[in-house]
Protein backbone atom coordinates (compact mmCIF):
# COMPACT_ATOMS: atom_id res chain seq x y z
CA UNK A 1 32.37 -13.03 23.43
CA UNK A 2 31.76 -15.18 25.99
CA UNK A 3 33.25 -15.37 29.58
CA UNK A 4 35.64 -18.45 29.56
CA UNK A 5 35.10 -19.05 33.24
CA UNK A 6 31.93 -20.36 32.45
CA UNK A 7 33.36 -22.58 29.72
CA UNK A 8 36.01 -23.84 31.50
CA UNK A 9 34.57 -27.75 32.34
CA UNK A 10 33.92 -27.64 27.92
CA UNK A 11 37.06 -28.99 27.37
CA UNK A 12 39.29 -27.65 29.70
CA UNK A 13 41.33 -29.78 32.23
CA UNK A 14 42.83 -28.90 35.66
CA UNK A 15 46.25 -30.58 36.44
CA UNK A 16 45.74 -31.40 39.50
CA UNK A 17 42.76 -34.04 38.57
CA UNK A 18 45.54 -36.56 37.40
CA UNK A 19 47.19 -38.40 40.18
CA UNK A 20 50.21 -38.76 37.69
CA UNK A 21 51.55 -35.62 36.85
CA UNK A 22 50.76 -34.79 40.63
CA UNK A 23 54.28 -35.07 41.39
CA UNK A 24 55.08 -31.71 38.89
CA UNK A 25 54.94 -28.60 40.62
CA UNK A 26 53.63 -26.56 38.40
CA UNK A 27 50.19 -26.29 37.64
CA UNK A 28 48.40 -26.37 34.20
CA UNK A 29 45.60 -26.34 32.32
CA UNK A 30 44.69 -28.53 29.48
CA UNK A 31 42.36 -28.15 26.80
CA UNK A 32 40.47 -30.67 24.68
CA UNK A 33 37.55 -30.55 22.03
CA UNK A 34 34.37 -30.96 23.61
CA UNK A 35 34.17 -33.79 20.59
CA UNK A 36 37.56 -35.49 21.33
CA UNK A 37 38.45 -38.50 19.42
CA UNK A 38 41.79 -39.85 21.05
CA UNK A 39 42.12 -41.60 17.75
CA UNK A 40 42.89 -38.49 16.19
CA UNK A 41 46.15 -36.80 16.07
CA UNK A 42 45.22 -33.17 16.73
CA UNK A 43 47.79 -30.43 16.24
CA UNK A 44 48.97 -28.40 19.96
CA UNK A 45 49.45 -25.31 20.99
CA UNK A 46 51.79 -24.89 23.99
CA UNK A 47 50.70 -21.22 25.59
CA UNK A 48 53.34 -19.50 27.82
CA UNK A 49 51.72 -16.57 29.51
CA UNK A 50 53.72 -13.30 31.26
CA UNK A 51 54.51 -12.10 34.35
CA UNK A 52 51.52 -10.32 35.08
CA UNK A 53 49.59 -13.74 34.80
CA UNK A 54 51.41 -15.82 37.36
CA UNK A 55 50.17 -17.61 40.24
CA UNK A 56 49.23 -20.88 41.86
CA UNK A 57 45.55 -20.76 41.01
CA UNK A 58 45.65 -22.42 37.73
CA UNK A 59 43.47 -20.03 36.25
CA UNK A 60 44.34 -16.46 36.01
CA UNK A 61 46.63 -17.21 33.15
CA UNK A 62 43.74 -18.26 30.74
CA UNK A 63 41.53 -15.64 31.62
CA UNK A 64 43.03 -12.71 31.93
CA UNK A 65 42.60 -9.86 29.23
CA UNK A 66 46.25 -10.66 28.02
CA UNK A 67 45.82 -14.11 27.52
CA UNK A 68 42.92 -13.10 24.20
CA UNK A 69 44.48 -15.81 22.09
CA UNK A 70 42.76 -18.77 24.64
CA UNK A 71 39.06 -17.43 23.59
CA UNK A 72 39.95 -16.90 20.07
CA UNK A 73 40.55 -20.27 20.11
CA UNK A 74 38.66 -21.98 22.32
CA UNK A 75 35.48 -20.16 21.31
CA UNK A 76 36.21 -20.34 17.79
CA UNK A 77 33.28 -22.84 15.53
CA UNK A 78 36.51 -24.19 14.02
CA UNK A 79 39.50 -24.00 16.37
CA UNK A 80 37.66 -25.69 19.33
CA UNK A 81 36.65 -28.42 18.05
CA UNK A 82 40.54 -28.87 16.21
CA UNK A 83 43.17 -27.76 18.37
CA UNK A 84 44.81 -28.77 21.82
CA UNK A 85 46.01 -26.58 24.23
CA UNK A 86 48.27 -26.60 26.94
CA UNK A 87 48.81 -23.69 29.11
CA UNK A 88 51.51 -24.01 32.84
CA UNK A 89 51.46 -21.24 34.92
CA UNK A 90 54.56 -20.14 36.61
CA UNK A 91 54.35 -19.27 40.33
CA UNK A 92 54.29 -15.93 41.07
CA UNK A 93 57.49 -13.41 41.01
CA UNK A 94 58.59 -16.47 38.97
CA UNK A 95 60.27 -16.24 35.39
CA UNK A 96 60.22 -18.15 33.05
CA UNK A 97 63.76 -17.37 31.98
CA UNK A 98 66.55 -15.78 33.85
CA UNK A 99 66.06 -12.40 32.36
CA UNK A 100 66.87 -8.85 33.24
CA UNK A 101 65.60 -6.29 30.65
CA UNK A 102 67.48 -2.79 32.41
CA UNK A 103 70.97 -4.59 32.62
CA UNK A 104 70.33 -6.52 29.35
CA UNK A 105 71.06 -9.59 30.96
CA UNK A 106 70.18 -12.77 29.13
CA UNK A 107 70.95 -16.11 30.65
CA UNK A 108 70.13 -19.29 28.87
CA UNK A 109 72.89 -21.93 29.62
CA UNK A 110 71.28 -23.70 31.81
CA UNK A 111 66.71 -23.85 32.00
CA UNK A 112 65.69 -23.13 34.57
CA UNK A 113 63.66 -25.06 37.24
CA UNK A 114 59.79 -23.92 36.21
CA UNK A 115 60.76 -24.10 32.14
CA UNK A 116 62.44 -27.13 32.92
CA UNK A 117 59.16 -28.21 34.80
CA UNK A 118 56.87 -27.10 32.04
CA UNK A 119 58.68 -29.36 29.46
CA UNK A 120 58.05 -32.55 31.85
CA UNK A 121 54.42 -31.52 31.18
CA UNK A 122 54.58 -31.19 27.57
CA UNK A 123 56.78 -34.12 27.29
CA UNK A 124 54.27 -36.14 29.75
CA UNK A 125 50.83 -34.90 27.48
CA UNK A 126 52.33 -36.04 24.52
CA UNK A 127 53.52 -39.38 26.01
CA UNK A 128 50.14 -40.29 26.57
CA UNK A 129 48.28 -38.91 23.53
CA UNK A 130 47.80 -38.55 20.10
CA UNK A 131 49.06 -35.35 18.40
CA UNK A 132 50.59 -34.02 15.21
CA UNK A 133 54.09 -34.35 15.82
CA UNK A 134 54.73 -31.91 12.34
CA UNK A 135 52.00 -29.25 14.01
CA UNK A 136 53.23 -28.31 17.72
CA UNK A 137 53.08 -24.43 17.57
CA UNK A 138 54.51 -22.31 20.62
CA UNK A 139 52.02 -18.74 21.48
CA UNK A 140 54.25 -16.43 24.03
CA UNK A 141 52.94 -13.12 25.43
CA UNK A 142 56.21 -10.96 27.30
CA UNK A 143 57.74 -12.87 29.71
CA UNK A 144 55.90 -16.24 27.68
CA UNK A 145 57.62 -14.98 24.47
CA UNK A 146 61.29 -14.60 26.28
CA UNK A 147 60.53 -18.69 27.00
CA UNK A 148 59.19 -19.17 23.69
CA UNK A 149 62.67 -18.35 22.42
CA UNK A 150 64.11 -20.16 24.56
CA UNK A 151 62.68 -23.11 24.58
CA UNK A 152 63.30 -23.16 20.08
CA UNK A 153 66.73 -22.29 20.87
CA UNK A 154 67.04 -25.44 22.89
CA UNK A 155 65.20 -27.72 20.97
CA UNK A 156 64.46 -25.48 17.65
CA UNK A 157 62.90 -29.06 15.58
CA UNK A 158 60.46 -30.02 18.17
CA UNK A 159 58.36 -26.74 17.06
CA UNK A 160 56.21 -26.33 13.54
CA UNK A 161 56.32 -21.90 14.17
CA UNK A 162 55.97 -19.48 17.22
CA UNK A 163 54.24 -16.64 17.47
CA UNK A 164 56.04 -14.02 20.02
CA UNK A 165 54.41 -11.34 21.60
CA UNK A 166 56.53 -8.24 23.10
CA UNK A 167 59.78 -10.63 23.90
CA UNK A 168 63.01 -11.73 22.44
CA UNK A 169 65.38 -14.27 22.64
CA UNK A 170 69.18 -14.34 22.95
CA UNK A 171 71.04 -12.69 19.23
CA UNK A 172 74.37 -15.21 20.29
CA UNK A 173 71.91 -18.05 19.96
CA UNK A 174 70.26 -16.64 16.82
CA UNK A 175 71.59 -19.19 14.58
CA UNK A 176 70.06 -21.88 16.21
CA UNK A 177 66.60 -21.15 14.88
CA UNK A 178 66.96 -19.12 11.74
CA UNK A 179 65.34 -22.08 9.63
CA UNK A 180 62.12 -21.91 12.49
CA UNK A 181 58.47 -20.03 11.56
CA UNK A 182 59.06 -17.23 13.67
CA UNK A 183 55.88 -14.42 13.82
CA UNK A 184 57.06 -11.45 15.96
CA UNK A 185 55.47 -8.79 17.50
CA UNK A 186 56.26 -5.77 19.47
CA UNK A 187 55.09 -1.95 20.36
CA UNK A 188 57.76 0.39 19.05
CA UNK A 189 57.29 2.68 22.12
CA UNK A 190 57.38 -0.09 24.66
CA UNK A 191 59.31 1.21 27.67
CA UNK A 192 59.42 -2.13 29.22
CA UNK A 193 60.66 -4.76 26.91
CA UNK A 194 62.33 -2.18 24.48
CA UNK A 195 61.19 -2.94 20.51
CA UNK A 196 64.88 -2.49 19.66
CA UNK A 197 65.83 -6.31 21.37
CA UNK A 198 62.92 -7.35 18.79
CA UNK A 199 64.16 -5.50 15.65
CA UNK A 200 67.99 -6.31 16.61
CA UNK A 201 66.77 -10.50 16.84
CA UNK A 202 65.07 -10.44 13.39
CA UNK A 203 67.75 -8.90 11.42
CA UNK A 204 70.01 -10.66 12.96
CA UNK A 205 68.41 -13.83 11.79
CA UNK A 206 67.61 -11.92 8.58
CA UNK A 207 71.72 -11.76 8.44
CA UNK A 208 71.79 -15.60 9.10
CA UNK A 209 69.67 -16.48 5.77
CA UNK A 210 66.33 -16.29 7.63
CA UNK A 211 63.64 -16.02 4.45
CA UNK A 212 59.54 -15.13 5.06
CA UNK A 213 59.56 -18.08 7.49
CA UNK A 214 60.71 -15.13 9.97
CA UNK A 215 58.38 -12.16 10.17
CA UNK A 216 58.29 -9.00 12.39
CA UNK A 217 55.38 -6.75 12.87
CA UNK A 218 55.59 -3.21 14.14
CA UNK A 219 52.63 -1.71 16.46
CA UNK A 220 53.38 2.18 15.74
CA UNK A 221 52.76 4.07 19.04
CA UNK A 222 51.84 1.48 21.17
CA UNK A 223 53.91 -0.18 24.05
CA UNK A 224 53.76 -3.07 25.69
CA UNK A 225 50.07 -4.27 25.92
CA UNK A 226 49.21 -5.27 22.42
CA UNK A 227 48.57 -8.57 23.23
CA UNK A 228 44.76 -8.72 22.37
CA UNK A 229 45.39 -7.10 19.24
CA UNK A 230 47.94 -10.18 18.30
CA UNK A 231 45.16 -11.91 19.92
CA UNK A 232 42.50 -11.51 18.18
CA UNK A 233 43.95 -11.37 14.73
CA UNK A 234 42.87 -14.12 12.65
CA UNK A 235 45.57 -13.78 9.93
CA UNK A 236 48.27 -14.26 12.60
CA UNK A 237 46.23 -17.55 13.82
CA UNK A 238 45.72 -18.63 10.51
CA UNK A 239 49.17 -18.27 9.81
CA UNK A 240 50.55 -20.24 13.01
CA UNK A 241 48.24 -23.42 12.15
CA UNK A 242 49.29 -23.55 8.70
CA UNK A 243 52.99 -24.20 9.34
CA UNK A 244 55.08 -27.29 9.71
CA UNK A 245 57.35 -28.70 11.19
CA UNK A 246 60.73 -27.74 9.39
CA UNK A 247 62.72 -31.25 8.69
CA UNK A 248 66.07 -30.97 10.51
CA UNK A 249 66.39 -27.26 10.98
């Protein structure tokens, strides 16, 4: 595998090149095939990352170890030269969501500032570009998958499936993406986002008429790092770029 630092100018964009998203705090990092034709409406992936890969340098969060999904794709014969990716980075000791995992404290009435920022950056990218508007896929890792819920629960038909890595989202708010292509994925010994928040979500929307477009995974004996083995599974990728957007779900 190769070391995506020194791939980074094939394809990949720094934020803080364009004078007009200069005005969003929050930096990101967009990729493009080397081969782009802006004639061409490409399908996106929007990648949240966790806590461990926040920061203000705009890089950490597509390089790390965690983050194994970004080379799969981006060094990929196929997936390179066919998908888009964006990928903010929250600043550090910064969530994503207001979420406390001890106290079981889940608060999603209002977004807050950074999700609310990274939205003005999807919402800006797709303003001024072609894309699939039936293939936008969400990719969240811990912290990334709490916002992956969050962000379906709050808009649940702007996303064609979501792949969540060792997260939930809120049961009360459940209903509100039971019709989504949900892929979920969690350690059953993970001491720090518990597996039981995972296995409560998906029968929960199991309950609410929830069919194979919502699937669970189990990792037996492993906690919370499984992230490159998600990762670097091809039949989970596969799977995420063959949904669709779900017509008024």
């Amino acid at each position: 595998m190769k070391n995506i630092l020194e791939n980074l100018n094939e394809g990949w964009n720094d934020m803080r090149q364009y004078a007009d998203t200069a005005h969003i705090d929050l930096p990101y990092q967009l990729y493009k095939p080397k081969n782009f034709d802006a004639n061409r409406k490409y399908p996106v992936l929007l990648y949240m990352h966790g806590m461990g890969s926040c920061g203000e340098d705009n890089l950490k969060h597509i390089t790390v170890a965690t983050a194994s999904i970004i080379p799969h794709l981006t060094e990929s014969e196929y997936y390179s030269e066919n998908v888009i990716i964006i990928a903010p980075q929250a600043p550090s000791r910064v969530q994503w969501v207001d979420w406390n995992v001890k106290e079981q404290h889940f608060n999603s009435d209002d977004i807050t500032e950074k999700l609310a920022l990274a939205f003005e950056i999807f919402d800006h990218c797709f303003a001024n570009m072609l894309y699939d508007e039936d293939r936008v896929y969400l990719w969240g890792n811990s912290m990334g998958a709490f916002a992956s819920f969050d962000m379906m629960q709050r808009y649940p038909d702007r996303f064609a499936g979501a792949v969540a890595v060792a997260g939930f989202g809120k049961i009360e708010l459940a209903h509100k993406i039971s019709k989504n292509n949900v892929w979920i994925h969690h350690g059953d010994v993970d001491t720090l986002v518990p597996y039981s928040f995972s296995d409560e979500l998906y029968n929960e929307l199991k309950r609410l008429g929830a069919g194979d477009n919502v699937r669970l995974t189990v990792y037996p004996g492993q906690g919370h790092s499984i992230f490159a083995d998600v990762g670097n599974n091809e039949d989970v990728v596969k799977w995420l770029f063959s949904q669709k957007k779900v017509k008024n779900v």
